[in-house]
C-alpha atoms as a PDB file:
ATOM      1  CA  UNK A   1     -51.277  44.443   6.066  1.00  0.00           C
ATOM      2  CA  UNK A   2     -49.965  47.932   6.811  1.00  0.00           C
ATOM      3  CA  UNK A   3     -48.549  48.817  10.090  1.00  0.00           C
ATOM      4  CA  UNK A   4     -51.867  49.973  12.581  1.00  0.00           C
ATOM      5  CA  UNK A   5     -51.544  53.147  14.271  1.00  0.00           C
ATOM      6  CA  UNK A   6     -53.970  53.393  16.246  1.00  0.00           C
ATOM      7  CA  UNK A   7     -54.528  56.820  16.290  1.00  0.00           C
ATOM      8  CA  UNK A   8     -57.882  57.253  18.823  1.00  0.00           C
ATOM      9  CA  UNK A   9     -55.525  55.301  21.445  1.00  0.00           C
ATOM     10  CA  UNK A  10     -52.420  56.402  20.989  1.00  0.00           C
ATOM     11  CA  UNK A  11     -52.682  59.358  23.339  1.00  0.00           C
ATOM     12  CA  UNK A  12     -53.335  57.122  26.527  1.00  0.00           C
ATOM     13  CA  UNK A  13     -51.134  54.370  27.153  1.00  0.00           C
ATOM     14  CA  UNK A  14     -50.774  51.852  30.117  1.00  0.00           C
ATOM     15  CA  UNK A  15     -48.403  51.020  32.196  1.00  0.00           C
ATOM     16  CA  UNK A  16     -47.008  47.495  32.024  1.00  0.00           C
ATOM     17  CA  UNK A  17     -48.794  46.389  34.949  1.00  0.00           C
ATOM     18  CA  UNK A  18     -52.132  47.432  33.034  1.00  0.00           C
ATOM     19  CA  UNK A  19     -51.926  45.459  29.799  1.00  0.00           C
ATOM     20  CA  UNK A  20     -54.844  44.732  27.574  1.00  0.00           C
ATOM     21  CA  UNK A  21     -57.253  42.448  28.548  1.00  0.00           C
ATOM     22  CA  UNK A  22     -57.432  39.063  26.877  1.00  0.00           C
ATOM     23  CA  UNK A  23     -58.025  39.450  22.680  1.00  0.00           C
ATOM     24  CA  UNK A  24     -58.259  36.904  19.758  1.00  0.00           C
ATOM     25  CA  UNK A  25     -56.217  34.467  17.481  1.00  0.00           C
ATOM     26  CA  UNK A  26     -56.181  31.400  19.915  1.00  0.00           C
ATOM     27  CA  UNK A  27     -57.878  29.991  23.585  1.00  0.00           C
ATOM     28  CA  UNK A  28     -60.257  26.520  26.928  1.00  0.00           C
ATOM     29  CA  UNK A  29     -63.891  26.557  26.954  1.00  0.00           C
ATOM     30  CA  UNK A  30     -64.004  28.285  30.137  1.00  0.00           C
ATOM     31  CA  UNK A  31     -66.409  31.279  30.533  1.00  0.00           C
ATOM     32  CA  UNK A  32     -64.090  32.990  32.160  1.00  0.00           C
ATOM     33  CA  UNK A  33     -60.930  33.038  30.197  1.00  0.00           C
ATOM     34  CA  UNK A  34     -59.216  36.059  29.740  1.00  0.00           C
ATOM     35  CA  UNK A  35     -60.043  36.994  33.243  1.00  0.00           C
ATOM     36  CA  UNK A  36     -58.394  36.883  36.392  1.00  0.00           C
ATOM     37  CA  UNK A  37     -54.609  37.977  35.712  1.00  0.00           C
ATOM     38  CA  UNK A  38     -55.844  40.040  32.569  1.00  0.00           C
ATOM     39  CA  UNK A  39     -59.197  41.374  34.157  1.00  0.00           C
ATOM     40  CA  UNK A  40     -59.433  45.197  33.854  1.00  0.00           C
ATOM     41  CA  UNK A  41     -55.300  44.826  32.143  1.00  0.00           C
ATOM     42  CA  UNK A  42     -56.685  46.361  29.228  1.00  0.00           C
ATOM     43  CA  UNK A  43     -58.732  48.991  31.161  1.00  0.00           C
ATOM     44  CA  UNK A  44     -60.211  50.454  27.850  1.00  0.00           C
ATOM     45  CA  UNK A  45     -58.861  53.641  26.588  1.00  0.00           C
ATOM     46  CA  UNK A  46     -61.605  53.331  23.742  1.00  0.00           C
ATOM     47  CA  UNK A  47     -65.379  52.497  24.261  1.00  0.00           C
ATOM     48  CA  UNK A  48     -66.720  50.475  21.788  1.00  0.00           C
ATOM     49  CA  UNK A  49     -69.295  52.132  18.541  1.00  0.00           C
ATOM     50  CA  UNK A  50     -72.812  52.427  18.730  1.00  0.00           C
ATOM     51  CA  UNK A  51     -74.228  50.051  16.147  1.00  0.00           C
ATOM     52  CA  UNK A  52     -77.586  50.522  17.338  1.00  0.00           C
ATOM     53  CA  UNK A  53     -78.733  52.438  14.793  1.00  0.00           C
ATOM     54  CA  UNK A  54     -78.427  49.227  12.439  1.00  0.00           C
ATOM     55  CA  UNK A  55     -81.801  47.414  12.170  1.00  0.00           C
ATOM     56  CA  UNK A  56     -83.261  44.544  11.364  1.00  0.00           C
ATOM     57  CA  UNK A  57     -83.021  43.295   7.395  1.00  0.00           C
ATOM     58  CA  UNK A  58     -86.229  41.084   7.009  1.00  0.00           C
ATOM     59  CA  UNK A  59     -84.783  39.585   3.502  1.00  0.00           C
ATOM     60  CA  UNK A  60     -81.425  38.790   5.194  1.00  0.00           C
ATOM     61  CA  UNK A  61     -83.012  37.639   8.244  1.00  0.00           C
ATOM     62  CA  UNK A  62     -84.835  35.232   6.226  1.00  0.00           C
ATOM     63  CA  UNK A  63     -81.987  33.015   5.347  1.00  0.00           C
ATOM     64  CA  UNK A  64     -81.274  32.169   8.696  1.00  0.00           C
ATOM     65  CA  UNK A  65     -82.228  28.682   9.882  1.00  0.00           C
ATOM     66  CA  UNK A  66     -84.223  27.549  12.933  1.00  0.00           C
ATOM     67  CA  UNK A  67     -81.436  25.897  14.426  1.00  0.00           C
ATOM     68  CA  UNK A  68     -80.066  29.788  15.234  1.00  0.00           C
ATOM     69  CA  UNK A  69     -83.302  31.592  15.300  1.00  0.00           C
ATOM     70  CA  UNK A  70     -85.260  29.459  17.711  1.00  0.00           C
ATOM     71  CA  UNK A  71     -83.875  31.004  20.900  1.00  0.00           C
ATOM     72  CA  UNK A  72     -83.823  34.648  20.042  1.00  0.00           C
ATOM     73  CA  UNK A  73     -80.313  34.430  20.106  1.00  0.00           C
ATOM     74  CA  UNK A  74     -77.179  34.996  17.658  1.00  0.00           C
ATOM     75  CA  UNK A  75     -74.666  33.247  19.897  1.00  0.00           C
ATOM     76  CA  UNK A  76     -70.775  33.684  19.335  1.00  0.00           C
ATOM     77  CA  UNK A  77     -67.546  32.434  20.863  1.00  0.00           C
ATOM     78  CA  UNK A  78     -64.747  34.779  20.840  1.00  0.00           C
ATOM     79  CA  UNK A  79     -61.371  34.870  22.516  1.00  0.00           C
ATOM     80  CA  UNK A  80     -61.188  38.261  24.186  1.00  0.00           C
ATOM     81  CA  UNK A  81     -57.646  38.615  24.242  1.00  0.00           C
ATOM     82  CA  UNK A  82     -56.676  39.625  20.906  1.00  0.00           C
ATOM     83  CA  UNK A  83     -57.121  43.308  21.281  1.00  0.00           C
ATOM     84  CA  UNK A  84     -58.209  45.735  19.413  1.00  0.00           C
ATOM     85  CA  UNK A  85     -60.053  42.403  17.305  1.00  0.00           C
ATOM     86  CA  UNK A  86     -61.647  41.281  21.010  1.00  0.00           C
ATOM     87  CA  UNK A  87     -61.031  42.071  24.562  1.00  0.00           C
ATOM     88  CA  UNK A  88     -62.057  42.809  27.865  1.00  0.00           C
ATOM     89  CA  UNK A  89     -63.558  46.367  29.097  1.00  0.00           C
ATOM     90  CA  UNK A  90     -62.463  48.002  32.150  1.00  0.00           C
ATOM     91  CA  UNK A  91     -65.030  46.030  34.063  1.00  0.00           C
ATOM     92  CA  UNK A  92     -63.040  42.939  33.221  1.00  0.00           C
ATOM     93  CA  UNK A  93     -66.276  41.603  31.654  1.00  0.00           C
ATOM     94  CA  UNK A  94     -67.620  43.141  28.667  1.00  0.00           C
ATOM     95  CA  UNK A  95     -65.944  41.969  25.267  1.00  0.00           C
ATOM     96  CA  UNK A  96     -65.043  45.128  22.974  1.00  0.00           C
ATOM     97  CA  UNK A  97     -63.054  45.887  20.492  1.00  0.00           C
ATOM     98  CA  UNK A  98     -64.019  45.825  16.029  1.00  0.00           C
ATOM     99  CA  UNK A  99     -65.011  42.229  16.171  1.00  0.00           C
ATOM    100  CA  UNK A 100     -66.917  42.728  19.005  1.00  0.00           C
ATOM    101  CA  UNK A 101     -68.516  45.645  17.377  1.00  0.00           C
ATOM    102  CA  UNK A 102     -69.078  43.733  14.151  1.00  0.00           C
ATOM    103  CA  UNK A 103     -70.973  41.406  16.136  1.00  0.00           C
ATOM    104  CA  UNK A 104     -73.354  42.837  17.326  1.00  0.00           C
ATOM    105  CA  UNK A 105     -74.189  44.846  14.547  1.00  0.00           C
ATOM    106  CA  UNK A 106     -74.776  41.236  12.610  1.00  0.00           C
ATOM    107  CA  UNK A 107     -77.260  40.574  15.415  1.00  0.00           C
ATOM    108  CA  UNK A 108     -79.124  43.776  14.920  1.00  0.00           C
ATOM    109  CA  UNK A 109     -79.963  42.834  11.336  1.00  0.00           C
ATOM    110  CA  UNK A 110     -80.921  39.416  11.966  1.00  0.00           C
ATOM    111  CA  UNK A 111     -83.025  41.249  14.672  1.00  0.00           C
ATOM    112  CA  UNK A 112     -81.139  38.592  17.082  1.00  0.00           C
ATOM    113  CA  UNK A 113     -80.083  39.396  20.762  1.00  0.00           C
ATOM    114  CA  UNK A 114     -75.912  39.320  20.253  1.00  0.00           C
ATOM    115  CA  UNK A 115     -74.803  36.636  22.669  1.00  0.00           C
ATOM    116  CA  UNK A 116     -71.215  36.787  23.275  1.00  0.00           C
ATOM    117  CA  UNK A 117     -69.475  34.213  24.832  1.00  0.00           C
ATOM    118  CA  UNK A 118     -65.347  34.104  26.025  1.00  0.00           C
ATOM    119  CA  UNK A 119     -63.589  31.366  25.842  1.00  0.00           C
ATOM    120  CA  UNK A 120     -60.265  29.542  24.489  1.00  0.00           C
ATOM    121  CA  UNK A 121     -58.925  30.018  21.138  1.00  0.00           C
ATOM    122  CA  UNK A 122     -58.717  26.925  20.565  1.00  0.00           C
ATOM    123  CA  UNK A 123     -61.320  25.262  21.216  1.00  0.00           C
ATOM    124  CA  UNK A 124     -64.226  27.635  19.710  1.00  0.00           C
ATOM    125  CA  UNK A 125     -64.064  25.885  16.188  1.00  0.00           C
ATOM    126  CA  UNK A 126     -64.868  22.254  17.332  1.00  0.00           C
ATOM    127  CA  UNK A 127     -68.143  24.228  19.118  1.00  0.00           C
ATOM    128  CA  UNK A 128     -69.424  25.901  16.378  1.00  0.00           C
ATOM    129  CA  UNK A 129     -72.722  24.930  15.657  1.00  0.00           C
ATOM    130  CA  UNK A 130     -73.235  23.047  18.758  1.00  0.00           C
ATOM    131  CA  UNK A 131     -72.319  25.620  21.377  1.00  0.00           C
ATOM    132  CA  UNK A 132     -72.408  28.745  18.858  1.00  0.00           C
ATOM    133  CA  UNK A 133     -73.681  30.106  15.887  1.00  0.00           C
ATOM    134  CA  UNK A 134     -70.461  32.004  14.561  1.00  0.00           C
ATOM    135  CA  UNK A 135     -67.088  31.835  15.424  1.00  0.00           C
ATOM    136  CA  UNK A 136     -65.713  35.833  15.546  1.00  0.00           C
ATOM    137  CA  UNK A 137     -62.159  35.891  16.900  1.00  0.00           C
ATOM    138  CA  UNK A 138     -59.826  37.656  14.103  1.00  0.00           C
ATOM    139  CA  UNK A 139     -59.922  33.517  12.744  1.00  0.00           C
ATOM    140  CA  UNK A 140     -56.973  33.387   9.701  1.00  0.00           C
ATOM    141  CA  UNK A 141     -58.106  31.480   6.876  1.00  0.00           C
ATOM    142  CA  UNK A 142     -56.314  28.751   6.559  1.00  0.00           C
ATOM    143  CA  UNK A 143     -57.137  25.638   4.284  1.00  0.00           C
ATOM    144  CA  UNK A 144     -56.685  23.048   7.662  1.00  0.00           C
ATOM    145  CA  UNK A 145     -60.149  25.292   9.109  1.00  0.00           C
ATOM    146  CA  UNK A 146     -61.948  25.199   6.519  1.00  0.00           C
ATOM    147  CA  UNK A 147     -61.538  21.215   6.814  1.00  0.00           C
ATOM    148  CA  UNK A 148     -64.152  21.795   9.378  1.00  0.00           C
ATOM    149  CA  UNK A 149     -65.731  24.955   9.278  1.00  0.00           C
ATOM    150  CA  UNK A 150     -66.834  27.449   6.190  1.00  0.00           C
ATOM    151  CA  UNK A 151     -65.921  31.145   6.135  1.00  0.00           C
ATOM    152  CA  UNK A 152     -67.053  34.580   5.308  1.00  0.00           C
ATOM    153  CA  UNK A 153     -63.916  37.145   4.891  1.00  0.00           C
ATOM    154  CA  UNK A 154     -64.331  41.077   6.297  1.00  0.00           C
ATOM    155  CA  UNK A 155     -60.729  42.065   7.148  1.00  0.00           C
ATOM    156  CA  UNK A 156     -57.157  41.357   6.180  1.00  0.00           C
ATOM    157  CA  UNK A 157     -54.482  41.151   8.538  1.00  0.00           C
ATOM    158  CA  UNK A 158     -50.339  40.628   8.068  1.00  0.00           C
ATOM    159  CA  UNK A 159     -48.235  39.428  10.980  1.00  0.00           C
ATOM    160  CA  UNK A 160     -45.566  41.151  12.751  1.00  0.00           C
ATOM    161  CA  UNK A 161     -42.995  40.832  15.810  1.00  0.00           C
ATOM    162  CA  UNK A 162     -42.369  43.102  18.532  1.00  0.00           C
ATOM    163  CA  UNK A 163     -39.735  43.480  20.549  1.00  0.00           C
ATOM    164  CA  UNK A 164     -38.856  45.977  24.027  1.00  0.00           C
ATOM    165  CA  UNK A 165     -37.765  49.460  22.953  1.00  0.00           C
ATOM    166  CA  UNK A 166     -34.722  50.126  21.563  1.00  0.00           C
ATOM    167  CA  UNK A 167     -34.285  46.577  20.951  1.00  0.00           C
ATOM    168  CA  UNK A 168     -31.679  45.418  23.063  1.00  0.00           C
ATOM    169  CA  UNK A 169     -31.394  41.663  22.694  1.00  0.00           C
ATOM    170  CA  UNK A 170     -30.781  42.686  18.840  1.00  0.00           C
ATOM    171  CA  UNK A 171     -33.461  39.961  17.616  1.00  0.00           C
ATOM    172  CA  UNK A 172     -33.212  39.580  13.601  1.00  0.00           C
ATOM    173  CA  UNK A 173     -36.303  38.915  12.246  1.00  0.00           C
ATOM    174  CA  UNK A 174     -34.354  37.258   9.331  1.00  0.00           C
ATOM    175  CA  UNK A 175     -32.804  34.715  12.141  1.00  0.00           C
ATOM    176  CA  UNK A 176     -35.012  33.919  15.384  1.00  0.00           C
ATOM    177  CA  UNK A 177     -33.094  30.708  16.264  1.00  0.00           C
ATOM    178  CA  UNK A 178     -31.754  30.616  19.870  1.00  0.00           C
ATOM    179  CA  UNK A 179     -34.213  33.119  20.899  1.00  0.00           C
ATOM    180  CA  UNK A 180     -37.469  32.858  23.301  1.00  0.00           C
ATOM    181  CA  UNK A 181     -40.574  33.855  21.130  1.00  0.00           C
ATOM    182  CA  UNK A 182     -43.658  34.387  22.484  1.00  0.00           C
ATOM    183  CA  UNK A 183     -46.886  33.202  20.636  1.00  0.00           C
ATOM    184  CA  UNK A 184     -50.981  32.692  21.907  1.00  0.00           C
ATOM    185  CA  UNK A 185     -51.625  29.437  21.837  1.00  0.00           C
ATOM    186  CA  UNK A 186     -53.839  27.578  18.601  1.00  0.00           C
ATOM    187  CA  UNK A 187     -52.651  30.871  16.250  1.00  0.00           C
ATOM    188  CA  UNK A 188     -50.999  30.990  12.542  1.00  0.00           C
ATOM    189  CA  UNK A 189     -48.395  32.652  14.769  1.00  0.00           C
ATOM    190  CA  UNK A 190     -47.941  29.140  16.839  1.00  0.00           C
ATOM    191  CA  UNK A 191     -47.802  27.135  13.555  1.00  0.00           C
ATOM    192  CA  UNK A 192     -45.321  29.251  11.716  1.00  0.00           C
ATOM    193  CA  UNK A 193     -42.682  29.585  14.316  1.00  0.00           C
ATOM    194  CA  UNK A 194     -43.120  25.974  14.977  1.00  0.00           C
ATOM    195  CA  UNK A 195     -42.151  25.461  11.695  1.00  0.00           C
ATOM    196  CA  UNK A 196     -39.054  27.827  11.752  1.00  0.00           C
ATOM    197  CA  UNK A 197     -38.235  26.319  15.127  1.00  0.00           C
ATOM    198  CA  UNK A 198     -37.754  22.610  13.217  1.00  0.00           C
ATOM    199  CA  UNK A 199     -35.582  24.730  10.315  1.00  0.00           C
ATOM    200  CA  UNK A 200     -33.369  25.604  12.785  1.00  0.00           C
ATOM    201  CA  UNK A 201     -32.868  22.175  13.811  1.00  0.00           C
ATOM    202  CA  UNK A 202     -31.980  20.540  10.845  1.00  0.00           C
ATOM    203  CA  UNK A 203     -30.246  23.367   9.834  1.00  0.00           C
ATOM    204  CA  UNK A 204     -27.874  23.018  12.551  1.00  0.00           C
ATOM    205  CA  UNK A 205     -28.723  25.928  15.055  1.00  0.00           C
ATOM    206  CA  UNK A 206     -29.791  26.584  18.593  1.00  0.00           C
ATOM    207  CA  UNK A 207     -33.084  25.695  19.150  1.00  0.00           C
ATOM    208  CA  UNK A 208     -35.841  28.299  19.163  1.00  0.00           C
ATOM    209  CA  UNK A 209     -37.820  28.264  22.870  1.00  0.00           C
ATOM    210  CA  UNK A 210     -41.550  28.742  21.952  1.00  0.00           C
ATOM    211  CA  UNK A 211     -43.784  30.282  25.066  1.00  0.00           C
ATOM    212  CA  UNK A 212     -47.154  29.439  23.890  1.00  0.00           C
ATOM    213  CA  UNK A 213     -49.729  31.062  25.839  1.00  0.00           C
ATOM    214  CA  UNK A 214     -53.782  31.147  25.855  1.00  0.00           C
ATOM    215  CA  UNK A 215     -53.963  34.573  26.624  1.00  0.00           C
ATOM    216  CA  UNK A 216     -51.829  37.105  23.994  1.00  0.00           C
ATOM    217  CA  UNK A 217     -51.570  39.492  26.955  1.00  0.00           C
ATOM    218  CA  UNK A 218     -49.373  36.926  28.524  1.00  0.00           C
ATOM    219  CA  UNK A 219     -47.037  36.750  25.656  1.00  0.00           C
ATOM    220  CA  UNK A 220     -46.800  40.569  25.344  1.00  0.00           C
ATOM    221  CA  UNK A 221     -46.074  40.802  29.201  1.00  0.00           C
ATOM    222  CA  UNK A 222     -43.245  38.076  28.423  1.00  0.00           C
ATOM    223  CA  UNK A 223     -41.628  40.890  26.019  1.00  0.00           C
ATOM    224  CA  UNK A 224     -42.198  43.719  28.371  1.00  0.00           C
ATOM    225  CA  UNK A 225     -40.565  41.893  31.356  1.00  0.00           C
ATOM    226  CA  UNK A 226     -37.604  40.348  29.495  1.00  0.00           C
ATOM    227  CA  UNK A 227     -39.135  36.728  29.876  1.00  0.00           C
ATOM    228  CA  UNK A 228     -39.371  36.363  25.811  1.00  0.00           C
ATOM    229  CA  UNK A 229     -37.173  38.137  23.312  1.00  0.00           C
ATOM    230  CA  UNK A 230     -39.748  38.963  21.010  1.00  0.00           C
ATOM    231  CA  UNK A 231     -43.505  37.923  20.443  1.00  0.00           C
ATOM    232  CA  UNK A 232     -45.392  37.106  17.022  1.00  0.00           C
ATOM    233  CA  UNK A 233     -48.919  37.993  16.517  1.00  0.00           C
ATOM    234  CA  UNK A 234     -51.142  39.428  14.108  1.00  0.00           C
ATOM    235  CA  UNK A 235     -50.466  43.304  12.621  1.00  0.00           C
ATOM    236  CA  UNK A 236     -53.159  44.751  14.470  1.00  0.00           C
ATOM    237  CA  UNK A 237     -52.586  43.314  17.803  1.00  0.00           C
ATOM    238  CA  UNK A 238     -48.830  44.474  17.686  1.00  0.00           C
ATOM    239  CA  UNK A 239     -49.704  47.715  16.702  1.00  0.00           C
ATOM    240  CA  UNK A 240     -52.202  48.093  19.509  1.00  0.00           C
ATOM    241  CA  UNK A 241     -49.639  46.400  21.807  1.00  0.00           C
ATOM    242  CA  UNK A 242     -47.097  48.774  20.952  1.00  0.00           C
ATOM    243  CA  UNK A 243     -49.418  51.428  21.671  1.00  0.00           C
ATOM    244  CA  UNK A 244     -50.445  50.413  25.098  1.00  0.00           C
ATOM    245  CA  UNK A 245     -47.415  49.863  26.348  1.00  0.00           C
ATOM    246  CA  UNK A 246     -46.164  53.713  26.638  1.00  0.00           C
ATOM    247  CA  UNK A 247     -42.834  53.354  24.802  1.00  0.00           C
ATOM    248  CA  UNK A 248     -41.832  49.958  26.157  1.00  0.00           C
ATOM    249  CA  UNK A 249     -42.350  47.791  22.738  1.00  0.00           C
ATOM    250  CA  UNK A 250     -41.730  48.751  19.141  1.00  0.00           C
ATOM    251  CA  UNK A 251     -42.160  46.531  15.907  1.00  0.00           C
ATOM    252  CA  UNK A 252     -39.265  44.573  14.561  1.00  0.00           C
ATOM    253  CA  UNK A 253     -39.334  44.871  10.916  1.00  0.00           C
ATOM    254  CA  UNK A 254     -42.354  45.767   8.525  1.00  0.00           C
ATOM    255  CA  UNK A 255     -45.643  43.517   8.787  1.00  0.00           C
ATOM    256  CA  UNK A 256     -45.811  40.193   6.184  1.00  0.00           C
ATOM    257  CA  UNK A 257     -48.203  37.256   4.749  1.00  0.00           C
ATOM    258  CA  UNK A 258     -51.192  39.099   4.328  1.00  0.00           C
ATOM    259  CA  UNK A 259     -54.485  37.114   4.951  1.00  0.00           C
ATOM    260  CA  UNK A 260     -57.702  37.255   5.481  1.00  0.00           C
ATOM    261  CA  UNK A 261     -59.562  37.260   8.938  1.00  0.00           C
ATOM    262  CA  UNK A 262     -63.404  35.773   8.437  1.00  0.00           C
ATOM    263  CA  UNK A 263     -66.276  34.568  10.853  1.00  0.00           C
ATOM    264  CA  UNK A 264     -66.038  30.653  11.483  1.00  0.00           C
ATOM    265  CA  UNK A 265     -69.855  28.969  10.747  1.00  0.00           C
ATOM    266  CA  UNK A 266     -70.844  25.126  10.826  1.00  0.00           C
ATOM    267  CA  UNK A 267     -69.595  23.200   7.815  1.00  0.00           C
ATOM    268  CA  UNK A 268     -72.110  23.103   5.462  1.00  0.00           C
ATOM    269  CA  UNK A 269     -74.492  25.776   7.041  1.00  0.00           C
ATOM    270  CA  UNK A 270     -75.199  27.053   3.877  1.00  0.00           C
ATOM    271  CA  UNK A 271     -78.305  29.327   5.018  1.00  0.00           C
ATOM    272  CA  UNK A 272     -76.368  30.765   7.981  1.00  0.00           C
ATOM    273  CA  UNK A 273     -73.518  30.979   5.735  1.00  0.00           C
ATOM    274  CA  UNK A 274     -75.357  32.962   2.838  1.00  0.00           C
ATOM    275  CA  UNK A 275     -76.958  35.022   5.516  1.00  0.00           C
ATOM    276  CA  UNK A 276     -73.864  35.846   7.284  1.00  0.00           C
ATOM    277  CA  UNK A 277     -72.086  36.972   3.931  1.00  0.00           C
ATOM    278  CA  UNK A 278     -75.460  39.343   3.257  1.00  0.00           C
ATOM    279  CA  UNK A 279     -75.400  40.833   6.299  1.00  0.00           C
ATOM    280  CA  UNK A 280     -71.519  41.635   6.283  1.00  0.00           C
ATOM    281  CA  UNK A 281     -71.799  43.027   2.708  1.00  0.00           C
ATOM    282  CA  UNK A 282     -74.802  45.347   3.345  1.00  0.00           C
ATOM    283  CA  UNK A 283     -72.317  46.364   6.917  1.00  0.00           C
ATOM    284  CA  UNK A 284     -69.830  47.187   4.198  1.00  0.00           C
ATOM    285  CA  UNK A 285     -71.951  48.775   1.603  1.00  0.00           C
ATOM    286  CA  UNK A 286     -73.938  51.201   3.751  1.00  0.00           C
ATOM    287  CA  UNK A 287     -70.563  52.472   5.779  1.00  0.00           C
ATOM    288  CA  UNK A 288     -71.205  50.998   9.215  1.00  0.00           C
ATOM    289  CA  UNK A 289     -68.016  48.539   8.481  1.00  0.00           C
ATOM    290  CA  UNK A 290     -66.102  51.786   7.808  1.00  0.00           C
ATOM    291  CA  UNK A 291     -67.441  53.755  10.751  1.00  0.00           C
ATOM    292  CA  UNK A 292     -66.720  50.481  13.178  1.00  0.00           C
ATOM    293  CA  UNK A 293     -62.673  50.006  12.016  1.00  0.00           C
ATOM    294  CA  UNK A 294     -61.804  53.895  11.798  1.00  0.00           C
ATOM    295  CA  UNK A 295     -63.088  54.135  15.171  1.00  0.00           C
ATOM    296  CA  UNK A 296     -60.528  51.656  16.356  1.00  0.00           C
ATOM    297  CA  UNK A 297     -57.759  53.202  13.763  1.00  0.00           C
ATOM    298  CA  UNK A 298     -57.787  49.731  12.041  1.00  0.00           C
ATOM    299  CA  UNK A 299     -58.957  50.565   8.351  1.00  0.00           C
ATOM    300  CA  UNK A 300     -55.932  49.503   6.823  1.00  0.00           C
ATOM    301  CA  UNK A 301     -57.457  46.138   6.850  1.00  0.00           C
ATOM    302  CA  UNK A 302     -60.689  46.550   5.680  1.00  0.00           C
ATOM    303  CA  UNK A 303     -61.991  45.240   2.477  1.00  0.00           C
ATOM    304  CA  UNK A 304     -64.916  45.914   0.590  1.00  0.00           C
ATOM    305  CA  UNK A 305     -65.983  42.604  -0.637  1.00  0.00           C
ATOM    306  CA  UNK A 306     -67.446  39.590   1.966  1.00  0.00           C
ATOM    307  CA  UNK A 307     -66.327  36.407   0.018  1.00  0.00           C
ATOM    308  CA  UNK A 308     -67.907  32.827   1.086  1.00  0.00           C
ATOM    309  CA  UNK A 309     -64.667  30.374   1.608  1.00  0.00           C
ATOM    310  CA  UNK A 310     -62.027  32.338  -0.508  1.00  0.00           C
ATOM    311  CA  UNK A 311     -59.406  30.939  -1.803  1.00  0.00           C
ATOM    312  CA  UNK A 312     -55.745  30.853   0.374  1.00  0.00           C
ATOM    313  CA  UNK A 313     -52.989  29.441  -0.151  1.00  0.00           C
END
């Protein structure tokens, strides 16, 4: 994915003692997580898009099955910590961000109350279908997930590293071993440098100190205050990291590994599944999916095609 400059937020940055509120690759189920430390850290410089001008598709609606219609509810786990994907509002409540915004335009045309609910990364897969409908939390494709959930794509994201201003540890993103790395806990992120960190074993080297975190604000901060050399996230999340940070982070090298980001459903909810992929096209095709990622200066990513389980490598 191309770099994100996140032009509608660019002009108002935070200090370091105001980062982002909790966003989304990886998280307990607690209600409350990405609160506390991170609540109001964010403090919004961008209010979310009015969706409500999307309405209720009857045919789409259709395809839903009881088991998500009977309470009137569209019910979603998210991780708000992965911002601009998902995070907190100033209030230190309200999830926002293009996922967030997605979201609730998915529940306007399945003429569903949008039910979002925070909580760890990791453990929002192993509740979907039980505790929620739909998993929304900037999820990576992977072929482990789909092992135990099914997917419908709507954005592609690369990964990147950041690093403080300037640089001045002079981290090589070609060569990471002996340095602290900062990751959120239960991401691609987590898994890859895991796997670098075991290359630099048997190749010999200094071993790679991982600070996995459930909160991505946390491993930012770790960059910002010199606790972690560099951190590892998704292209969007550095870019809006960089951004909110008023000069104190920059990107180290250019992003890599493309994927694609998709909504997490029950394994073998085909109905949901169908209707979730429906409802995400017609977003696409009638321009409210364009509207909702220029708005948060993230259109790089978009894609103009919601595929059912596509195929990754």
């Amino acid at each position: 994915m191309q770099s994100t400059k996140l032009k509608s937020i660019m002009a108002i940055a935070l200090s370091s003692a105001m980062l982002f509120a909790t966003a989304a690759c990886g998280t307990s189920d607690k209600a409350d997580a990405g609160t506390d430390s991170a609540k109001g850290s964010d403090a919004a410089t961008i209010t979310s898009y009015d969706v409500s001008s999307v309405k209720k598709d009857d045919a789409i609606a259709a395809l839903l099955p009881e088991s998500v219609t009977k309470d009137g509810k569209l019910t979603i786990g998210t991780n708000p910590s992965y911002a601009p994907a998902e995070f907190l509002d100033a209030d230190g409540k309200t999830q926002i961000g293009y996922d967030m915004d997605l979201a609730h335009a998915l529940g306007n045309i399945f003429g569903l109350e949008t039910e979002i609910v925070s909580s760890n990364f990791d453990t929002i897969i192993p509740a979907i279908g039980s505790k929620y409908d739909l998993g929304i939390a900037a999820f990576t494709i992977t072929k482990e997930r789909m092992e135990s959930v099914d997917f419908v794509s709507y954005f592609t994201a690369g990964m990147g590293y950041a690093v403080a201003a300037g640089n001045p540890k002079n981290v090589d993103e070609n060569d990471l071993c002996g340095l602290n790395v900062a990751v959120e806990t239960g991401t691609v992120e987590e898994e890859a440098i895991n796997k670098t960190a075991k290359q630099c074993k048997a190749d010999g080297k200094k071993d790679i100190t991982i600070q996995s975190s459930k909160q991505q604000t946390d491993a930012t901060t770790a960059v910002v205050t010199g606790k972690a050399d560099v951190f590892f996230a998704d292209s969007p999340v550095v870019g809006y990291a960089i951004a909110q940070t008023d000069g104190q982070l920059e990107q180290l090298g250019k992003d890599f590994d493309e994927v694609p980001n998709a909504i997490a459903i029950k394994k073998g909810d085909s109905q949901t599944t169908e209707a979730v992929q429906k409802a995400m096209q017609k977003l696409m095709d009638d321009g409210t999916y364009t509207k909702i990622l220029q708005h948060w200066g993230v259109e790089s990513g978009a894609l103009d095609k919601a595929e059912i389980n596509p195929a990754v490598e």
